[in-house]
Protein backbone atom coordinates (compact mmCIF):
# COMPACT_ATOMS: atom_id res chain seq x y z
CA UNK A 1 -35.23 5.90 -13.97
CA UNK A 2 -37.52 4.97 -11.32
CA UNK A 3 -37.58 1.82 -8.98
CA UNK A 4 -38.46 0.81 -5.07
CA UNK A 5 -36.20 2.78 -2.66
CA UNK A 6 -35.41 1.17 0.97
CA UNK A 7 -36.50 2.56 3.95
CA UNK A 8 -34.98 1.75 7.18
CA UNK A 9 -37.66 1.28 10.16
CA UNK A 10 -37.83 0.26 13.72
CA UNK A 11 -40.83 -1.83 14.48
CA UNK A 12 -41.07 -3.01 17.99
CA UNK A 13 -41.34 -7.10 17.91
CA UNK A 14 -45.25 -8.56 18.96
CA UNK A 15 -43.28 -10.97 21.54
CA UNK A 16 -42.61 -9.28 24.75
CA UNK A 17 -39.20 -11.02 25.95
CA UNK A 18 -37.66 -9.81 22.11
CA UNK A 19 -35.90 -6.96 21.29
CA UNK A 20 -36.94 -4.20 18.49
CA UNK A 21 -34.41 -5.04 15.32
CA UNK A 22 -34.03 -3.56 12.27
CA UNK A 23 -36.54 -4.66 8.71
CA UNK A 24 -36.84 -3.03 5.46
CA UNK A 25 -40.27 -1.55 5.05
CA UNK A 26 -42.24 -1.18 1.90
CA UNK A 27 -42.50 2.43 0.39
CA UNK A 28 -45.24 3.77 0.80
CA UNK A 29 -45.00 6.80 -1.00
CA UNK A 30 -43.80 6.10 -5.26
CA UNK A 31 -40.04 6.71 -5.29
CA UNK A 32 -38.34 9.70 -6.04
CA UNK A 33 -36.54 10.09 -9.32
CA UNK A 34 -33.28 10.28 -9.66
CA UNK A 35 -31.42 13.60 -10.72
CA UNK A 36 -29.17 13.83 -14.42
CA UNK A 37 -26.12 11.84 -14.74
CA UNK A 38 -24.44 14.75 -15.15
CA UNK A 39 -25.44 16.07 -11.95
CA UNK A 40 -25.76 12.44 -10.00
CA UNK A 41 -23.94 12.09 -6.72
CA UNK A 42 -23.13 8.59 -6.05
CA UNK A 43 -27.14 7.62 -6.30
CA UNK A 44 -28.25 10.41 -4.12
CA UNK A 45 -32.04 11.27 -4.83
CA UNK A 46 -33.24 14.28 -5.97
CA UNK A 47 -35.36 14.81 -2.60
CA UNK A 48 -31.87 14.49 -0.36
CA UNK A 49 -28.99 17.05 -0.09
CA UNK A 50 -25.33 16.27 -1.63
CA UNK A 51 -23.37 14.81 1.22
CA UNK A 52 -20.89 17.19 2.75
CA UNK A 53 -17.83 14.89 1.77
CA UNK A 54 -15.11 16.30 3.87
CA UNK A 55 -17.14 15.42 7.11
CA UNK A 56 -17.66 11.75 6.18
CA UNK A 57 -15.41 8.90 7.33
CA UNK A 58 -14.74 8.11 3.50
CA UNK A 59 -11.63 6.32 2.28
CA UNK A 60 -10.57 9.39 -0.05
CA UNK A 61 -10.52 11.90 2.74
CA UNK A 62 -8.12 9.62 4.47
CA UNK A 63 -5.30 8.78 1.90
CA UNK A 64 -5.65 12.00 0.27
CA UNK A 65 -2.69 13.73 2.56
CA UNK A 66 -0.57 10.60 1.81
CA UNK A 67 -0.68 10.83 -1.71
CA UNK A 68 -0.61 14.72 -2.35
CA UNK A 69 2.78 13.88 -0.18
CA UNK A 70 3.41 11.20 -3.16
CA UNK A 71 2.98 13.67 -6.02
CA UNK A 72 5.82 15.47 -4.40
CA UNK A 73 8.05 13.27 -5.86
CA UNK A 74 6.23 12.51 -8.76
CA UNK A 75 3.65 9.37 -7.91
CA UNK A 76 0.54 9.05 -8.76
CA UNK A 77 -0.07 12.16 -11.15
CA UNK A 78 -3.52 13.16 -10.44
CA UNK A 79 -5.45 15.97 -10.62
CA UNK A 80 -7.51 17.28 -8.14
CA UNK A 81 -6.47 14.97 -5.40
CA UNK A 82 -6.66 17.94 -3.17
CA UNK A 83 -10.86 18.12 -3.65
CA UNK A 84 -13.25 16.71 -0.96
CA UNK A 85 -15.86 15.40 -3.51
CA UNK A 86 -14.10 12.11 -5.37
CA UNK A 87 -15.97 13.25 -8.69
CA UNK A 88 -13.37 15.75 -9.37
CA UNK A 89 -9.98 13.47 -9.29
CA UNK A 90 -8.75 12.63 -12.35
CA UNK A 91 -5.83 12.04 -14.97
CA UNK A 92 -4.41 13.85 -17.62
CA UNK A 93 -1.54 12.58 -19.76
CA UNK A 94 -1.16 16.50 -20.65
CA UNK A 95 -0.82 18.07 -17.45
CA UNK A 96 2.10 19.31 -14.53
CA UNK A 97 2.21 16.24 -12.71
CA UNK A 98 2.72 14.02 -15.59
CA UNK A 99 5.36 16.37 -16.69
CA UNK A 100 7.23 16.13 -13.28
CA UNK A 101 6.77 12.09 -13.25
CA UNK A 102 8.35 11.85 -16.78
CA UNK A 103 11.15 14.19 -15.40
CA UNK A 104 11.84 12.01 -12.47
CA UNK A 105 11.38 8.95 -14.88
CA UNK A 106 14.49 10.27 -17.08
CA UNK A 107 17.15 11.05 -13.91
CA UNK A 108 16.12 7.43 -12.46
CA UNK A 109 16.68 5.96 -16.02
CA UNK A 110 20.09 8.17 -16.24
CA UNK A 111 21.05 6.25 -12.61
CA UNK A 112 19.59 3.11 -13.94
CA UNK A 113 21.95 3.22 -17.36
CA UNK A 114 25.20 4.48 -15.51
CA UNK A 115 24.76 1.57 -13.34
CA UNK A 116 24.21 -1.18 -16.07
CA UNK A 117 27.32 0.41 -17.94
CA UNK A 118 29.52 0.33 -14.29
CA UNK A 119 28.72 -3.35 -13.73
CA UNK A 120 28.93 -4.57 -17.37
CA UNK A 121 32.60 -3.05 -16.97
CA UNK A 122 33.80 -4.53 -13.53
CA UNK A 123 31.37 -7.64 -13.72
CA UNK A 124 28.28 -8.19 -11.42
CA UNK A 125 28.96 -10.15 -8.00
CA UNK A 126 25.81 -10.81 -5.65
CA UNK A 127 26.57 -7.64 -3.56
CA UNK A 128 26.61 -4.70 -6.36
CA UNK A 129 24.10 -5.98 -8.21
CA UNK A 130 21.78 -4.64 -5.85
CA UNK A 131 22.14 -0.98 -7.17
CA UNK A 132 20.86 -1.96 -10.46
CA UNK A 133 17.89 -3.96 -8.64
CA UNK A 134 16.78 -0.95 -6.64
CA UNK A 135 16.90 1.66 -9.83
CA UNK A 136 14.90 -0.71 -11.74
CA UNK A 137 12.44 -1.98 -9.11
CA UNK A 138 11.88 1.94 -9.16
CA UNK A 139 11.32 2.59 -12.76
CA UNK A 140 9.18 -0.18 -12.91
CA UNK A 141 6.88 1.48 -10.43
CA UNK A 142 6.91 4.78 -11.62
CA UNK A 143 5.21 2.55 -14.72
CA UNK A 144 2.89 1.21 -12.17
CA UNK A 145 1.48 3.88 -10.93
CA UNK A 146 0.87 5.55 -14.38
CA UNK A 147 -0.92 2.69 -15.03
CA UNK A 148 -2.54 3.05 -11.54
CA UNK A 149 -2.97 7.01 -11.86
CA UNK A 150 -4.89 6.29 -14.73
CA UNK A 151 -7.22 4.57 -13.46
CA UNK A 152 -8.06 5.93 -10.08
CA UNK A 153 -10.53 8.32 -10.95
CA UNK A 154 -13.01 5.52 -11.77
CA UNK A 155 -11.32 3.61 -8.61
CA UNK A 156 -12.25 5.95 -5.91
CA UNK A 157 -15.74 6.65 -7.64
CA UNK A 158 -16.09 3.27 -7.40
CA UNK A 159 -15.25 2.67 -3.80
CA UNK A 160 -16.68 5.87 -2.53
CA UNK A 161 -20.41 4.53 -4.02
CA UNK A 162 -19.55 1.29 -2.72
CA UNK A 163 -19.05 2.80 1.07
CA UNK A 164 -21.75 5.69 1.73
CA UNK A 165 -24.01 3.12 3.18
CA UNK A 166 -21.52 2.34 5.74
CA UNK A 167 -21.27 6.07 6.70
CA UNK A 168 -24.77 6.53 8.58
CA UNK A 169 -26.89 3.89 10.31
CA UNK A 170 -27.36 1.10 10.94
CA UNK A 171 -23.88 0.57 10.60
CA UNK A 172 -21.73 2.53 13.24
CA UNK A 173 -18.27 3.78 13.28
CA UNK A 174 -15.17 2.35 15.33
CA UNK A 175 -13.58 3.85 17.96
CA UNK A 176 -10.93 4.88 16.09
CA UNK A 177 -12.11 6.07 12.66
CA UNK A 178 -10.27 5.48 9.12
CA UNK A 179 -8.92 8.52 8.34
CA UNK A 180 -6.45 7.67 11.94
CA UNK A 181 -5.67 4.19 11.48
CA UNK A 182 -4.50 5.08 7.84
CA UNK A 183 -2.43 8.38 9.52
CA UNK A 184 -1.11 6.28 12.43
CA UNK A 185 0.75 3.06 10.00
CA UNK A 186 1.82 5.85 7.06
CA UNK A 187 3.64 7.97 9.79
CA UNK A 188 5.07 4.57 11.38
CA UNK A 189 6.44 3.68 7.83
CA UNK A 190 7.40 7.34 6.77
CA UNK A 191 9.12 8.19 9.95
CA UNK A 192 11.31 4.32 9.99
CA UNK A 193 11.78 4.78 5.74
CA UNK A 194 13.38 8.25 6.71
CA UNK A 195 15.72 6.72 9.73
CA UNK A 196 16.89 3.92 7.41
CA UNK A 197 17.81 7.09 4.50
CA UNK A 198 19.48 9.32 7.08
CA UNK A 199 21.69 5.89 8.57
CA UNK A 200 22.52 4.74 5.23
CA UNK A 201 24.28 8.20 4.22
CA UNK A 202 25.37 8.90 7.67
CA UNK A 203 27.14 5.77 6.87
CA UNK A 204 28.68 6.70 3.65
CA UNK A 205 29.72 9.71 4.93
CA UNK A 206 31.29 8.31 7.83
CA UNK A 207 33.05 5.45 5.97
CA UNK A 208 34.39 8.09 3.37
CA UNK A 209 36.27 10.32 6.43
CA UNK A 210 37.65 7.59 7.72
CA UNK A 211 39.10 6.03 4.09
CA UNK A 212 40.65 9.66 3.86
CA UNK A 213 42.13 10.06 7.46
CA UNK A 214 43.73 6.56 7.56
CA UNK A 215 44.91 6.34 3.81
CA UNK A 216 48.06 8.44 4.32
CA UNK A 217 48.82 7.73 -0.02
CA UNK A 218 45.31 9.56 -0.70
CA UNK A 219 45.62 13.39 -1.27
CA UNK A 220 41.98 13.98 -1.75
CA UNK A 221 40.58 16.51 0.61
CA UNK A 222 36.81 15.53 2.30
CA UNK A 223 34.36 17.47 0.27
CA UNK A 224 30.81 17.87 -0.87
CA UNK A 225 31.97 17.14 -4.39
CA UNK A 226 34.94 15.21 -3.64
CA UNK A 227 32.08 13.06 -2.07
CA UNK A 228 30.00 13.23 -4.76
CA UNK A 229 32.24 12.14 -7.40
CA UNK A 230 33.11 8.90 -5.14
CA UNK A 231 29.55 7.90 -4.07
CA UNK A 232 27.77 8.32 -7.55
CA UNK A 233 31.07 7.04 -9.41
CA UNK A 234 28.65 5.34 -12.15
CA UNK A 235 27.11 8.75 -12.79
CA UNK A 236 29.69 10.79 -13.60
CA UNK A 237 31.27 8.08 -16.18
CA UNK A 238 28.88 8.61 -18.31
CA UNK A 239 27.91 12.63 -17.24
CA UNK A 240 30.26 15.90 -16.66
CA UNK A 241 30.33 16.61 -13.02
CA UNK A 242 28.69 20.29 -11.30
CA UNK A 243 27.56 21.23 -8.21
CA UNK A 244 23.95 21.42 -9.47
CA UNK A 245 24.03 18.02 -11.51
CA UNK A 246 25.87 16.71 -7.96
CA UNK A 247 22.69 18.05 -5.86
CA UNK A 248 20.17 16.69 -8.51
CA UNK A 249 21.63 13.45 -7.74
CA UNK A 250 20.60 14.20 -4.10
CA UNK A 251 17.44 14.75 -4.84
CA UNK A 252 16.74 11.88 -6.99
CA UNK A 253 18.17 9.58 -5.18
CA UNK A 254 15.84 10.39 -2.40
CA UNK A 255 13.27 10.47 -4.42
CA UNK A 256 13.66 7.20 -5.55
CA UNK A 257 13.85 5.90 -1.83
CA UNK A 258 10.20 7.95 -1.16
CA UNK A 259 9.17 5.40 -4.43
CA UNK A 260 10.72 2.21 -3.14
CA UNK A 261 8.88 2.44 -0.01
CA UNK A 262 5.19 4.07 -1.01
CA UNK A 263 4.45 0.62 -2.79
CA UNK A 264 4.02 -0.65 0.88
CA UNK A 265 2.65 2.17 1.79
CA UNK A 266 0.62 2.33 -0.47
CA UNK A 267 -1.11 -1.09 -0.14
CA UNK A 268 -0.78 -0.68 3.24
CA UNK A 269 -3.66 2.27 2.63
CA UNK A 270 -5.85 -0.05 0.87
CA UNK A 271 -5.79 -2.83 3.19
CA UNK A 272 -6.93 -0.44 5.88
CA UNK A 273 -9.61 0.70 4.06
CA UNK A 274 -11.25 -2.39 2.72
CA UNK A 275 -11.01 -4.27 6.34
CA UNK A 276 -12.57 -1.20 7.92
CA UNK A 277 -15.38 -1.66 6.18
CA UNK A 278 -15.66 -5.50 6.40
CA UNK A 279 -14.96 -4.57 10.21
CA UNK A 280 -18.11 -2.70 10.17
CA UNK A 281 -20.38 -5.66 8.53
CA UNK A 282 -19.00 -7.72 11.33
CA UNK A 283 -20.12 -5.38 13.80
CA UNK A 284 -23.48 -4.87 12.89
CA UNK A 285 -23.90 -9.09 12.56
CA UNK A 286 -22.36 -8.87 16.23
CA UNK A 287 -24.92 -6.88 17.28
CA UNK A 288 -27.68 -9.15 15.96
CA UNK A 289 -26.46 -11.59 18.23
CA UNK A 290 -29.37 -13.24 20.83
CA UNK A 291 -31.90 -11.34 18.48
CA UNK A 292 -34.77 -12.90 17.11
CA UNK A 293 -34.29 -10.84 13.31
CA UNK A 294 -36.27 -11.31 10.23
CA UNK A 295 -35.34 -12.41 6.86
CA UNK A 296 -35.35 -9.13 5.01
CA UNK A 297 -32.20 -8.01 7.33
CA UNK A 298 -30.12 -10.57 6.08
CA UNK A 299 -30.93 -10.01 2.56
CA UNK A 300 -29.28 -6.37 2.87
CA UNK A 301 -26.54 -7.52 4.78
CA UNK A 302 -25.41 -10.14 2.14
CA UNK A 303 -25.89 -7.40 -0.28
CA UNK A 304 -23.65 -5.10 1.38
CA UNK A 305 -21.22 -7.88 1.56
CA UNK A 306 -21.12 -8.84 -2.02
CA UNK A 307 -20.73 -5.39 -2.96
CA UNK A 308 -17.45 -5.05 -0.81
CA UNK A 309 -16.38 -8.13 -2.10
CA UNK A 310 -17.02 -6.72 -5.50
CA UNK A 311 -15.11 -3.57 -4.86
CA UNK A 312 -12.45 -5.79 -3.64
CA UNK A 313 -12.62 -7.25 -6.89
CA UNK A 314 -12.53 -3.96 -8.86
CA UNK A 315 -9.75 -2.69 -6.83
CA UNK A 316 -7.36 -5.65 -6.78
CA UNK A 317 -7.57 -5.77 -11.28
CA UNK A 318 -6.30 -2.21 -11.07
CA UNK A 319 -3.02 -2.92 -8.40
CA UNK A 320 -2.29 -6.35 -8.50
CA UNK A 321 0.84 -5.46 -10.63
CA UNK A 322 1.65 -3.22 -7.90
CA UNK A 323 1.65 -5.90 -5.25
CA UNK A 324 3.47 -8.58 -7.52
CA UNK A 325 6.15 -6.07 -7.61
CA UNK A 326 5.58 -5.05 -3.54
CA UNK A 327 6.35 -8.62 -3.07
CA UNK A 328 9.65 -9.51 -5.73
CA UNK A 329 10.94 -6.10 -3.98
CA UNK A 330 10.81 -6.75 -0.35
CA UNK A 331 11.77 -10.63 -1.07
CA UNK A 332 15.05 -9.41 -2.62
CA UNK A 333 16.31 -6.89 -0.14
CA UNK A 334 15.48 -9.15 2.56
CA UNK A 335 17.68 -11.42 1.30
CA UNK A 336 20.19 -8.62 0.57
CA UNK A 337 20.21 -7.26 3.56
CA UNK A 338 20.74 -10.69 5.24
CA UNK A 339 24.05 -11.24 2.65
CA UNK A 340 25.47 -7.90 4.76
CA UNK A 341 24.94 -8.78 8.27
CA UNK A 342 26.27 -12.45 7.77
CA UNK A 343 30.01 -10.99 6.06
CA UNK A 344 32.23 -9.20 7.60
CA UNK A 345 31.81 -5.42 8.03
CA UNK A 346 34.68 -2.59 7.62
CA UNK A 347 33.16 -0.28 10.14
CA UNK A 348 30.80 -0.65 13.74
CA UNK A 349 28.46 2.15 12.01
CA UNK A 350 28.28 -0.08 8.85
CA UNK A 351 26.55 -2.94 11.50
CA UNK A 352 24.34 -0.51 12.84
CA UNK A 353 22.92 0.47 9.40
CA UNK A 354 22.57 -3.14 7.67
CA UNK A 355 21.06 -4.21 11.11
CA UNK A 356 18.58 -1.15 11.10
CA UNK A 357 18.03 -1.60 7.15
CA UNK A 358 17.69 -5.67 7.75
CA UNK A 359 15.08 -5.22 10.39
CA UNK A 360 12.94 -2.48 9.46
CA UNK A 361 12.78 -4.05 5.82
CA UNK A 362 11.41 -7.75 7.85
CA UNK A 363 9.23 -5.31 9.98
CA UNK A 364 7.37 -3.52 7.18
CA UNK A 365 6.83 -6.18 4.96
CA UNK A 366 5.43 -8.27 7.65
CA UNK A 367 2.98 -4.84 8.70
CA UNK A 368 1.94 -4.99 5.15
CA UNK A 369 1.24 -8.58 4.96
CA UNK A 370 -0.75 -8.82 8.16
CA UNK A 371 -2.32 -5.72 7.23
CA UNK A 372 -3.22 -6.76 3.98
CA UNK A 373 -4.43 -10.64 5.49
CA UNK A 374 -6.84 -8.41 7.89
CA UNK A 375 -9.15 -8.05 4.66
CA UNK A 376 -9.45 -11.66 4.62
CA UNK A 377 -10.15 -11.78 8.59
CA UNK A 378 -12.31 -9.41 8.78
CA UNK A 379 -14.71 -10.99 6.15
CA UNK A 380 -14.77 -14.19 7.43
CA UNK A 381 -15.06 -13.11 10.88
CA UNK A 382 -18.85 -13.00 11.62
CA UNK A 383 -18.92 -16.65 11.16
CA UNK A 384 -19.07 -17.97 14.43
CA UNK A 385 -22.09 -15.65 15.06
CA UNK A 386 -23.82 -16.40 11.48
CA UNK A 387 -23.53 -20.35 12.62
CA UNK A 388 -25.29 -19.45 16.20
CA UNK A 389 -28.15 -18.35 15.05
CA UNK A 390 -31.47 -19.68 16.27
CA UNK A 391 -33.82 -21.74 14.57
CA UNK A 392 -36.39 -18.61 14.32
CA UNK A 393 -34.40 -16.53 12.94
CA UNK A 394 -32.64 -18.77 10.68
CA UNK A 395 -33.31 -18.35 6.89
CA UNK A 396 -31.77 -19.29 3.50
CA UNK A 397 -29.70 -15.72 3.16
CA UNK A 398 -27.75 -16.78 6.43
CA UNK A 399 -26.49 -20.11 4.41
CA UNK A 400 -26.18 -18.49 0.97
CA UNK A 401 -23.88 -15.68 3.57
CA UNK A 402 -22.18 -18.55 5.68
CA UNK A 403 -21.60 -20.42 2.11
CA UNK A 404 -19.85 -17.44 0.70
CA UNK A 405 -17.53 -16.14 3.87
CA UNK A 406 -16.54 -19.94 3.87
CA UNK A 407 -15.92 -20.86 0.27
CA UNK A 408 -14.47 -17.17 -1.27
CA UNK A 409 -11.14 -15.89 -0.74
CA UNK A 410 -11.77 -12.60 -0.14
CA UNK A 411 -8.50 -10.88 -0.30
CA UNK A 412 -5.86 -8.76 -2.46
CA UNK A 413 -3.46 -11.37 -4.93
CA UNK A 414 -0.40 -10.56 -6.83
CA UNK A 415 -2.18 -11.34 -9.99
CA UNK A 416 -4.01 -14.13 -8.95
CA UNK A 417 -0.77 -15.96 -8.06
CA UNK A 418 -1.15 -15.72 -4.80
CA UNK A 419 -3.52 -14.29 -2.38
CA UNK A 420 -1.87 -11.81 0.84
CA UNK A 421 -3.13 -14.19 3.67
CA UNK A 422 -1.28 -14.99 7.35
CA UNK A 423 -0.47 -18.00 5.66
CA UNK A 424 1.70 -16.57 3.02
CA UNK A 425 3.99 -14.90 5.31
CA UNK A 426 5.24 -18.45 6.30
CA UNK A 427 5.48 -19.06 2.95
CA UNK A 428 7.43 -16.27 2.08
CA UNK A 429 9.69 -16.82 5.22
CA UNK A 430 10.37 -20.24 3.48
CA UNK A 431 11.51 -18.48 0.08
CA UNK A 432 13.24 -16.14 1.88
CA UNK A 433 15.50 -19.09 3.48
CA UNK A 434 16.25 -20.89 0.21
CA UNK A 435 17.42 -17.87 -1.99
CA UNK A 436 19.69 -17.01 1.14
CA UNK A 437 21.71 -20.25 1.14
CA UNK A 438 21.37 -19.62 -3.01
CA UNK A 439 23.24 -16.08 -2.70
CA UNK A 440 25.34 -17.27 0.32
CA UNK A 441 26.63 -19.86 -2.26
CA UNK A 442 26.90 -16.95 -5.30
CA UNK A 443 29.08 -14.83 -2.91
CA UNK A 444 31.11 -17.76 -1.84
CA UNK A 445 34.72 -16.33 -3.66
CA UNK A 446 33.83 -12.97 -1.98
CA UNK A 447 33.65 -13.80 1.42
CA UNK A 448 37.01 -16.14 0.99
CA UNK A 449 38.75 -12.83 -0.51
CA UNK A 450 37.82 -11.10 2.57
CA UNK A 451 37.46 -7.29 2.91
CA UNK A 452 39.12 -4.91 0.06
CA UNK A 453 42.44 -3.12 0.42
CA UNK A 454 41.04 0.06 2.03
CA UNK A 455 43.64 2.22 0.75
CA UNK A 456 43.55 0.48 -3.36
């Protein structure tokens, strides 16, 4: 395959008063070919070395802790996740993690089906529906990310091609580089997910004691299993009880937490990475600011951009089911959580949880919004400096780029539904109000009866 190659220059500008800028010279060697397919690189020539992948600021090197983490408890079953080059991840339906993920697939179903069975038998109210909401918002994203696992591999080839040119000049890196803005948010959202799963069973623990040491006609002694038995009630109707099966249930049930929150997390990851790398385009048109610049400049710099957008593109086909479900999640427990806080509570550490749970559920799914709405303005954000430039300089790739930043959404969607903009927070805030007063009105008979006999 042969064809012109681009060769980045310096040529000092004729006009004294003007600044040296960046053009595209003509090769003036022929081309280099380029190696096998089987051997290929992401387009690197023959005549150049094979990038040293775990030095560059690439997207894969940065989420690669956070997902190894996620294969822990059975997400995202890849293989080779681990490797620096992006070439060697991929996905086997025959293979150890897949086996795990259809392990953890079965206990969730197990918690899912003694759950359905418990509420067909005692009927469902607005309040303990929620158990059978969270198992199967889970199941349906262990689905999900099969579906995503399977096609990563061509994902992250994908994107990694798409971003080598923004990994050595002329485009610079930020002060602070991917690899920690993508640590800094995960650890924010692992370290609050964990708080809000260590308050909610400090909470059941704490409310079970004090059943036992008030409720003189209950015999039951506080125990591990005694505990056990009571917490996961829908479990053991429909399986024998054991100290192993009773520690499984632990296990899964964290698990299954881990789940519930890595879909924010998750497209939390990818929003950093695609407005880092919009970020960067903005920089560099920043920098051309006050510069008389030629044509041939622009032409790359449009090109870079449509290729982001196209990743963008590429990217959003293979998780937009992901961030439909993100979305129907997080609008749900909101609402949940703000049932709790407005009835009346048994116990002060009961507030303290619901509060915690209500506010760090508002919290991250506003981070992930605004996180995600950062792709959208980041692209449109050289703009102002597009529009400013001078009459020399100005050429029919800086309309066809102004044309484009103005008229495209650039920006992740929930299948195409909607689009994760700073405007659809609001919106979502609105939803948010209306299915309130809707399950305010749903648990209307509940909040007359008051709270339950404690000792029943």
């Amino acid at each position: 395959m042969k064809g012109p190659t681009l060769n980045f220059r310096r040529h000092p500008s004729k006009d004294n008063g003007i600044k040296s800028v960046e053009i595209l010279a003509k090769p003036e060697t022929p081309p280099p070919k380029f190696i096998e397919e089987s051997n290929m690189e992401f387009n690197i020539l023959a005549s150049e070395k094979l990038p040293n992948y775990a030095k560059l600021d690439l997207f894969h090197r940065a989420v690669y802790p956070f997902m190894l983490l996620a294969q822990c408890f059975a997400v995202m079953p890849l293989l080779g996740i681990r490797e620096s080059n992006p070439r060697r991840v991929r996905f086997a339906y025959k293979s150890v993690p897949m086996f795990v993920t259809v392990i953890f697939m079965t206990a969730t179903s197990t918690l899912f089906l003694g759950m359905f069975t418990r509420l067909v038998n005692i009927g469902i109210t607005a309040k303990n529906f929620v158990g059978l909401v969270f198992f199967g918002c889970v199941l349906t994203a262990y689905v999900v990310f099969i579906r995503l696992a399977n096609k990563w591999p061509a994902v992250i080839r994908y994107w990694t091609k798409t971003e080598m040119v923004f990994t050595k000049p002329p485009y610079e890196l930020p002060k602070k580089n991917l690899s920690r803005r993508v640590q800094l948010a995960a650890l924010a959202i692992i370290g609050l997910s964990l708080g809000e799963h260590a308050l909610y069973q400090v909470s059941a623990i704490l409310s079970y004691k004090r059943r036992l040491n008030i409720c003189t006609n209950i015999t039951e002694v506080a125990s591990f299993d005694n505990y056990i038995q009571r917490n996961y009630d829908y479990v053991f109707e429909i399986l024998p009880y054991s100290p192993v099966l009773a520690a499984l249930m632990l296990l899964i049930n964290l698990a299954c937490t881990f789940v519930w929150n890595y879909m924010d997390l998750f497209i939390m990851m990818i929003s950093k990475g695609l407005s880092y790398r919009f970020e960067q385009i903005t920089a560099r048109i920043r920098k051309l600011e006050h510069e008389e610049v030629c044509e041939s400049v622009f032409i790359q710099i449009r090109e870079h951009y449509v290729k982001l957008c196209e990743l963008l593109e590429f990217v959003d086909s293979a998780m937009s089911s992901l961030i439909l479900l993100s979305c129907v999640n997080n609008l749900y427990f909101v609402c949940y959580q703000l049932l709790n806080v407005f009835n009346k509570l048994r116990w002060p550490i009961n507030y303290v949880y619901f509060w915690y749970s209500l506010l760090y559920l508002i919290g991250r799914t506003a981070f992930v919004f605004l996180t995600a709405a950062d792709i959208n303005e980041e692209s449109r954000r050289g703009l102002g400096v597009l529009r400013r430039v001078s009459s020399r300089s100005w050429c029919v790739e800086v309309e066809r780029l102004i044309f484009q930043m103005t008229t495209q959404t650039v920006a992740l969607s929930g299948k195409k539904f909607y689009f994760l903009t700073r405007r659809l927070l609001f919106g979502m805030a609105g939803t948010i109000v209306t299915y309130e007063l809707v399950l305010l009105q749903f648990d209307e008979p509940n909040r007359r009866k008051g709270l339950q006999p404690l000792c029943a």
